[in-house]
N, C-alpha and C. Protein backbone atom coordinates (compact mmCIF):
# COMPACT_ATOMS: atom_id res chain seq x y z
N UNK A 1 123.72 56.63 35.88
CA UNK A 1 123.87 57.97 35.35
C UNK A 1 123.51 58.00 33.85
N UNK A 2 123.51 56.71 32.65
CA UNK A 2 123.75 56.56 31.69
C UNK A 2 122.11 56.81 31.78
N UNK A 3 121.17 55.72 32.16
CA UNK A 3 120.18 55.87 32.26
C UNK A 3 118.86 57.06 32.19
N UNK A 4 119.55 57.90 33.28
CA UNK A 4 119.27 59.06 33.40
C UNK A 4 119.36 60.09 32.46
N UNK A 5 120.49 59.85 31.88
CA UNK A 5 120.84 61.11 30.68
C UNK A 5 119.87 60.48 29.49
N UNK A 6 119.79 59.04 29.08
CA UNK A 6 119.17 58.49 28.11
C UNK A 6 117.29 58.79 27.82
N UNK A 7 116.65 58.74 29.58
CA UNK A 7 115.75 58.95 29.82
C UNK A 7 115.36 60.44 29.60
N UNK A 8 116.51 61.75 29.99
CA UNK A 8 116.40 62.88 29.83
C UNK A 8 115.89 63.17 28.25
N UNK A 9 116.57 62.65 27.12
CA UNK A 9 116.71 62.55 26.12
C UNK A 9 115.58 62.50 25.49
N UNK A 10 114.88 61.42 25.62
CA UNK A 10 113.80 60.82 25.32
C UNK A 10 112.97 61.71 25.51
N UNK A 11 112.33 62.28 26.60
CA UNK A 11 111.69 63.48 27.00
C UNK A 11 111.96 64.63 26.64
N UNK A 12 113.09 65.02 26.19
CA UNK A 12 113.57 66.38 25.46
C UNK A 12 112.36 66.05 23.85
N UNK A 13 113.23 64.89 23.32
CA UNK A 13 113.19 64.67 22.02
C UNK A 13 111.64 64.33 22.00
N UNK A 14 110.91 63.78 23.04
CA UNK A 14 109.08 63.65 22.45
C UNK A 14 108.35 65.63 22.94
N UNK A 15 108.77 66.07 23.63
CA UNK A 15 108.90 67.51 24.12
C UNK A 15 108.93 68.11 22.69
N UNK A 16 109.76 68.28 21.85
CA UNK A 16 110.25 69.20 21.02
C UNK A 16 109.31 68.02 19.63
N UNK A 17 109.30 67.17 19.52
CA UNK A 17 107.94 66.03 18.78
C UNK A 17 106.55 66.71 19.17
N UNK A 18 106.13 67.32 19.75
CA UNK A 18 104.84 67.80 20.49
C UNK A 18 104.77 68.93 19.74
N UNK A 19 105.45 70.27 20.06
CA UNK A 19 106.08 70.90 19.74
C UNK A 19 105.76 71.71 18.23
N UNK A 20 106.71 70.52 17.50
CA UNK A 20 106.73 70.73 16.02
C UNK A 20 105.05 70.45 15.59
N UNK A 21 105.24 69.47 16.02
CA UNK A 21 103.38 68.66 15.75
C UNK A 21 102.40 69.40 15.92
N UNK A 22 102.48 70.30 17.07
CA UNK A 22 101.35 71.57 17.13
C UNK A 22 101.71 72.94 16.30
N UNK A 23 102.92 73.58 16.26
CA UNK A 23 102.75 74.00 15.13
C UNK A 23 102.68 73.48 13.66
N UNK A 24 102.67 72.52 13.22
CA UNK A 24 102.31 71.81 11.93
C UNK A 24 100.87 71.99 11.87
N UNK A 25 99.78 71.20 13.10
CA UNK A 25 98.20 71.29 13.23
C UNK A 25 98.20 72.98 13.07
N UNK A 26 98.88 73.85 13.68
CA UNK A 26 98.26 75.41 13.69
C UNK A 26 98.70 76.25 11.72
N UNK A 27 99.59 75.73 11.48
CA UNK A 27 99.94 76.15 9.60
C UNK A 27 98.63 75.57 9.28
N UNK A 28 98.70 74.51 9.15
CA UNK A 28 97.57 73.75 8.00
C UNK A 28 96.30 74.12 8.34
N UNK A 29 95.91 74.89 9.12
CA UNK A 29 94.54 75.14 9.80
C UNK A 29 94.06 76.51 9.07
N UNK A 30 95.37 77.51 9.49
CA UNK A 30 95.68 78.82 8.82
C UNK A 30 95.57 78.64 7.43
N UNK A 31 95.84 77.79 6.58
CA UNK A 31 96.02 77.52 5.51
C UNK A 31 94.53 76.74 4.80
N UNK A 32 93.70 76.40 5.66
CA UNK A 32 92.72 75.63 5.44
C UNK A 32 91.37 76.90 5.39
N UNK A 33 91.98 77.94 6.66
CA UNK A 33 91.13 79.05 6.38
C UNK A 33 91.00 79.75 5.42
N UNK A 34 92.39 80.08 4.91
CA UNK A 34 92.71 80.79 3.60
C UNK A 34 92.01 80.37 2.33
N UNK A 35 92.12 78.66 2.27
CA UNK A 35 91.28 78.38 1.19
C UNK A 35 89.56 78.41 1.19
N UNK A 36 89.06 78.29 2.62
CA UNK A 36 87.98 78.64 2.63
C UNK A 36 87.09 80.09 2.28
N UNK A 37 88.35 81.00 2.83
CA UNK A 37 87.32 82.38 2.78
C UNK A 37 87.87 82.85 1.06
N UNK A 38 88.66 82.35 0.46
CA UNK A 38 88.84 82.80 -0.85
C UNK A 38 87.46 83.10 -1.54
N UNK A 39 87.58 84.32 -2.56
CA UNK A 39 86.52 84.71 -3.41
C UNK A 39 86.56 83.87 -4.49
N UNK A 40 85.14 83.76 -4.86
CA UNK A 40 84.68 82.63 -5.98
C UNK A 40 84.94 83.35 -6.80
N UNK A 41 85.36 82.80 -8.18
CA UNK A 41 85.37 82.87 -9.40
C UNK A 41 84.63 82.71 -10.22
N UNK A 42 83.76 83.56 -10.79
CA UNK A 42 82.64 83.29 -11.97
C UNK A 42 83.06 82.88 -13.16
N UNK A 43 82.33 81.73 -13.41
CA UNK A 43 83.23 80.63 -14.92
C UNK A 43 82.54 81.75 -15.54
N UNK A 44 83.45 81.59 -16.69
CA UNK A 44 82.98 82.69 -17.78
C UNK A 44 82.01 81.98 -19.01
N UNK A 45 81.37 82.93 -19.79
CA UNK A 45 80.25 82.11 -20.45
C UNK A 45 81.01 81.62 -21.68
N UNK A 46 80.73 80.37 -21.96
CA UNK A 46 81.60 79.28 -22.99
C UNK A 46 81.62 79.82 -24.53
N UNK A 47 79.96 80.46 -24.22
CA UNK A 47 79.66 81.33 -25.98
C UNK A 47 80.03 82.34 -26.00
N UNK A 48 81.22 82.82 -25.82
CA UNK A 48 81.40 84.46 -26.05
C UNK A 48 82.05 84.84 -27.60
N UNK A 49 81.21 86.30 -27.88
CA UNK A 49 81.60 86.94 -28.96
C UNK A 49 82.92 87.10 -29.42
N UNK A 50 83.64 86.84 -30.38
CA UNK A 50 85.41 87.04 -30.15
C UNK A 50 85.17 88.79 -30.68
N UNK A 51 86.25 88.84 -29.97
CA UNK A 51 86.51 90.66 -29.69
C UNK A 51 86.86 91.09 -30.74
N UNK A 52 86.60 91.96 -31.57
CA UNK A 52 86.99 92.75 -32.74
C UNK A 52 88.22 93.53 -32.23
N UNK A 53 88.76 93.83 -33.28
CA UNK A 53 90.04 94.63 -33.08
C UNK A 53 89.29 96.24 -32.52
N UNK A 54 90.05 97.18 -32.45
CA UNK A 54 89.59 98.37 -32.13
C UNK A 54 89.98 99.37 -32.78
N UNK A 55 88.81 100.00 -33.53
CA UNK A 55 88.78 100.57 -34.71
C UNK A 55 90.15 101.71 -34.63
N UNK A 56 90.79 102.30 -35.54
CA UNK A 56 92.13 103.25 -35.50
C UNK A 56 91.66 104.61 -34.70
N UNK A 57 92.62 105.10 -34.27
CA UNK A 57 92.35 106.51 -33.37
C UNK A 57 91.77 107.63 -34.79
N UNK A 58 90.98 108.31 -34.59
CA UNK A 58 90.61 108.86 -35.38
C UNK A 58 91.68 110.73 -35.43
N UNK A 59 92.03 111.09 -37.03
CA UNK A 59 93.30 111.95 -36.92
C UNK A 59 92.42 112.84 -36.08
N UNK A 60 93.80 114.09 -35.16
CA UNK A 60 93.37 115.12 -34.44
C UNK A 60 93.23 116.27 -35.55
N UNK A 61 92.33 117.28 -35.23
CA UNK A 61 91.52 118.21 -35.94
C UNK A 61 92.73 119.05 -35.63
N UNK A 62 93.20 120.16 -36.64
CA UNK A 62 93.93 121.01 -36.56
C UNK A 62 93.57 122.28 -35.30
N UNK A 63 91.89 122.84 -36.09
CA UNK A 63 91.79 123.48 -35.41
C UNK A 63 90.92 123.22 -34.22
N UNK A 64 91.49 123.87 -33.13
CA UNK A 64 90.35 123.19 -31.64
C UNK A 64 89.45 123.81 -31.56
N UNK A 65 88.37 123.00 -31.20
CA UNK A 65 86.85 123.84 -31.05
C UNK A 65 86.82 124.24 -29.84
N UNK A 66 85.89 125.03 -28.84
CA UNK A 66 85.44 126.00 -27.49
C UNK A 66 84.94 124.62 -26.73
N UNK A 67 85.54 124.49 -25.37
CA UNK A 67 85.29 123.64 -24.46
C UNK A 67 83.86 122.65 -24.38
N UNK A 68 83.13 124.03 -24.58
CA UNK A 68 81.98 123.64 -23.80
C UNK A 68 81.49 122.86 -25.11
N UNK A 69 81.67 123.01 -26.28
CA UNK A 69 80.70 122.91 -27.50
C UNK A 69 81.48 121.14 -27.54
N UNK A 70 82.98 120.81 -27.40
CA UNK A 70 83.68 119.75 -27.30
C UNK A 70 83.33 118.75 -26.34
N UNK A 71 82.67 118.60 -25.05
CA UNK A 71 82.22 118.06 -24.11
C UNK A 71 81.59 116.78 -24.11
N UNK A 72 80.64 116.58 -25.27
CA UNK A 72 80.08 115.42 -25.67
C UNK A 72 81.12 114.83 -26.34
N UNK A 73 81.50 114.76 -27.06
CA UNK A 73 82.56 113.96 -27.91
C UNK A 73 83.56 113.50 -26.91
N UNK A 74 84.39 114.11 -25.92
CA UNK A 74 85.15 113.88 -25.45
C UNK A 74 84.69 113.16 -24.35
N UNK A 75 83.27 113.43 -23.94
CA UNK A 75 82.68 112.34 -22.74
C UNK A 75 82.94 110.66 -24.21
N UNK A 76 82.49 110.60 -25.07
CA UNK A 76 82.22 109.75 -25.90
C UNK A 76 83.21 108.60 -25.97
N UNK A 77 84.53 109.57 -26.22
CA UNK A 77 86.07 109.38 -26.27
C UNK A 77 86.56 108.44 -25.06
N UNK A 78 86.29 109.55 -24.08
CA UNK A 78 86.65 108.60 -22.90
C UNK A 78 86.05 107.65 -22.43
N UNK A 79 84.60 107.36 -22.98
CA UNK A 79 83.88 105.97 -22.77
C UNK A 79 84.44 104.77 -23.41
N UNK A 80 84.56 104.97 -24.97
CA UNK A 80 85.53 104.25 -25.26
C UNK A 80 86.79 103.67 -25.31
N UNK A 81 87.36 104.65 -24.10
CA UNK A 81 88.39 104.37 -24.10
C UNK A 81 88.76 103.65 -22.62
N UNK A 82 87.73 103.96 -22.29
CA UNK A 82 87.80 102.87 -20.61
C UNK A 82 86.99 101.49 -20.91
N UNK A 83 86.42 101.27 -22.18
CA UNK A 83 85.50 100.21 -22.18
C UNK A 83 86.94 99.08 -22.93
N UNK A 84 87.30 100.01 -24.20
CA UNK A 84 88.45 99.34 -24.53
C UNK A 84 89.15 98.76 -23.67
N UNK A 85 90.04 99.36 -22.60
CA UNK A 85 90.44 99.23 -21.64
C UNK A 85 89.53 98.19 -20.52
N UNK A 86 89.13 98.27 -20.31
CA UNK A 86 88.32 97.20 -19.34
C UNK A 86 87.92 96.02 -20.10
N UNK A 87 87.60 96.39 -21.25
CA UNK A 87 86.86 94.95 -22.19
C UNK A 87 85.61 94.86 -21.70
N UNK A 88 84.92 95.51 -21.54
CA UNK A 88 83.23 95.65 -20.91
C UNK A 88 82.23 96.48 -22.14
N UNK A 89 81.44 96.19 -22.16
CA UNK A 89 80.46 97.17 -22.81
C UNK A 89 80.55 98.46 -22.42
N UNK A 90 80.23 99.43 -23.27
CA UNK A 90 80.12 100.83 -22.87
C UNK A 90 78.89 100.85 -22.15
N UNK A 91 77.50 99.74 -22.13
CA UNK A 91 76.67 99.99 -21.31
C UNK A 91 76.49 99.54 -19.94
N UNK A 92 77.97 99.13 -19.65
CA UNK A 92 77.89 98.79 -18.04
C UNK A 92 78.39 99.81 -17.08
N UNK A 93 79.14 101.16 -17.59
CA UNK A 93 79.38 101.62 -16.67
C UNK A 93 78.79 103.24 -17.60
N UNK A 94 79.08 104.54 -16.53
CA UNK A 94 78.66 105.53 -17.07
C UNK A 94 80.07 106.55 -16.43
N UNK A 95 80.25 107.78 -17.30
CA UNK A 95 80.95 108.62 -17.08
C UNK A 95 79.98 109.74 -16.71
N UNK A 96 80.41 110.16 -15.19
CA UNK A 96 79.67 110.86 -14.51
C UNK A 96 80.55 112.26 -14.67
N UNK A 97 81.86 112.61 -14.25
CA UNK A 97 82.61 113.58 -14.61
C UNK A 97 84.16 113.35 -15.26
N UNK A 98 84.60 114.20 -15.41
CA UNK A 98 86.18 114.54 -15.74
C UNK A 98 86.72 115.97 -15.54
N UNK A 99 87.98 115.47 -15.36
CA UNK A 99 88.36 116.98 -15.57
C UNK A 99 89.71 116.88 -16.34
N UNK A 100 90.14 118.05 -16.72
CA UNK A 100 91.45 118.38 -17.79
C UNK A 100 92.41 118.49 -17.17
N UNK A 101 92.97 118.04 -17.33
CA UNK A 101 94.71 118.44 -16.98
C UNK A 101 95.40 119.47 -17.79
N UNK A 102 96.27 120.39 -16.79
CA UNK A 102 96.87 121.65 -17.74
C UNK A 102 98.26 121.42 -17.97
């Protein structure tokens, strides 16, 4: 009877050894994919310009000028202020529209 239970054992315990062992092979596989399909990283270029500070906000005008005549400047404004923001040249991207908030 001792036998039997001992033998049971053995077979439980390489059973549940199998088991673990195939999910271990199925993580590291998942995990092997992950590092494969990752997006590359472009090294950045070693000579780069160091960034100037960014010049002061310039004061607001008392009196406001008519929308339409304001339009360029404020396209201007907001170029600089997304390039600031991004750290990109103002000649990589373009401002196509905006609109105002009331």
């Amino acid at each position: 009877m001792l036998d039997l239970l001992f033998e049971g054992g053995q077979i439980i315990g390489l059973g549940m050894l199998a088991v673990f062992a195939i999910i271990a092979i199925i993580y590291f596989a998942i995990k092997g994919m992950g590092l494969i399909n990752q997006p590359k990283k472009e090294p950045k270029a070693k000579e780069e310009a160091p960034k100037a500070d960014p010049a002061p906000a310039p004061a607001v005008s008392p009196a406001p000028a008519p929308a339409s005549a304001n339009d360029a400047e404020l396209v201007a404004v907001l170029a600089a202020a997304i390039s600031a923001y991004c750290g990109e040249p103002v000649t990589k991207f373009r401002v196509v529209s905006f609109k105002r908030i009331k």
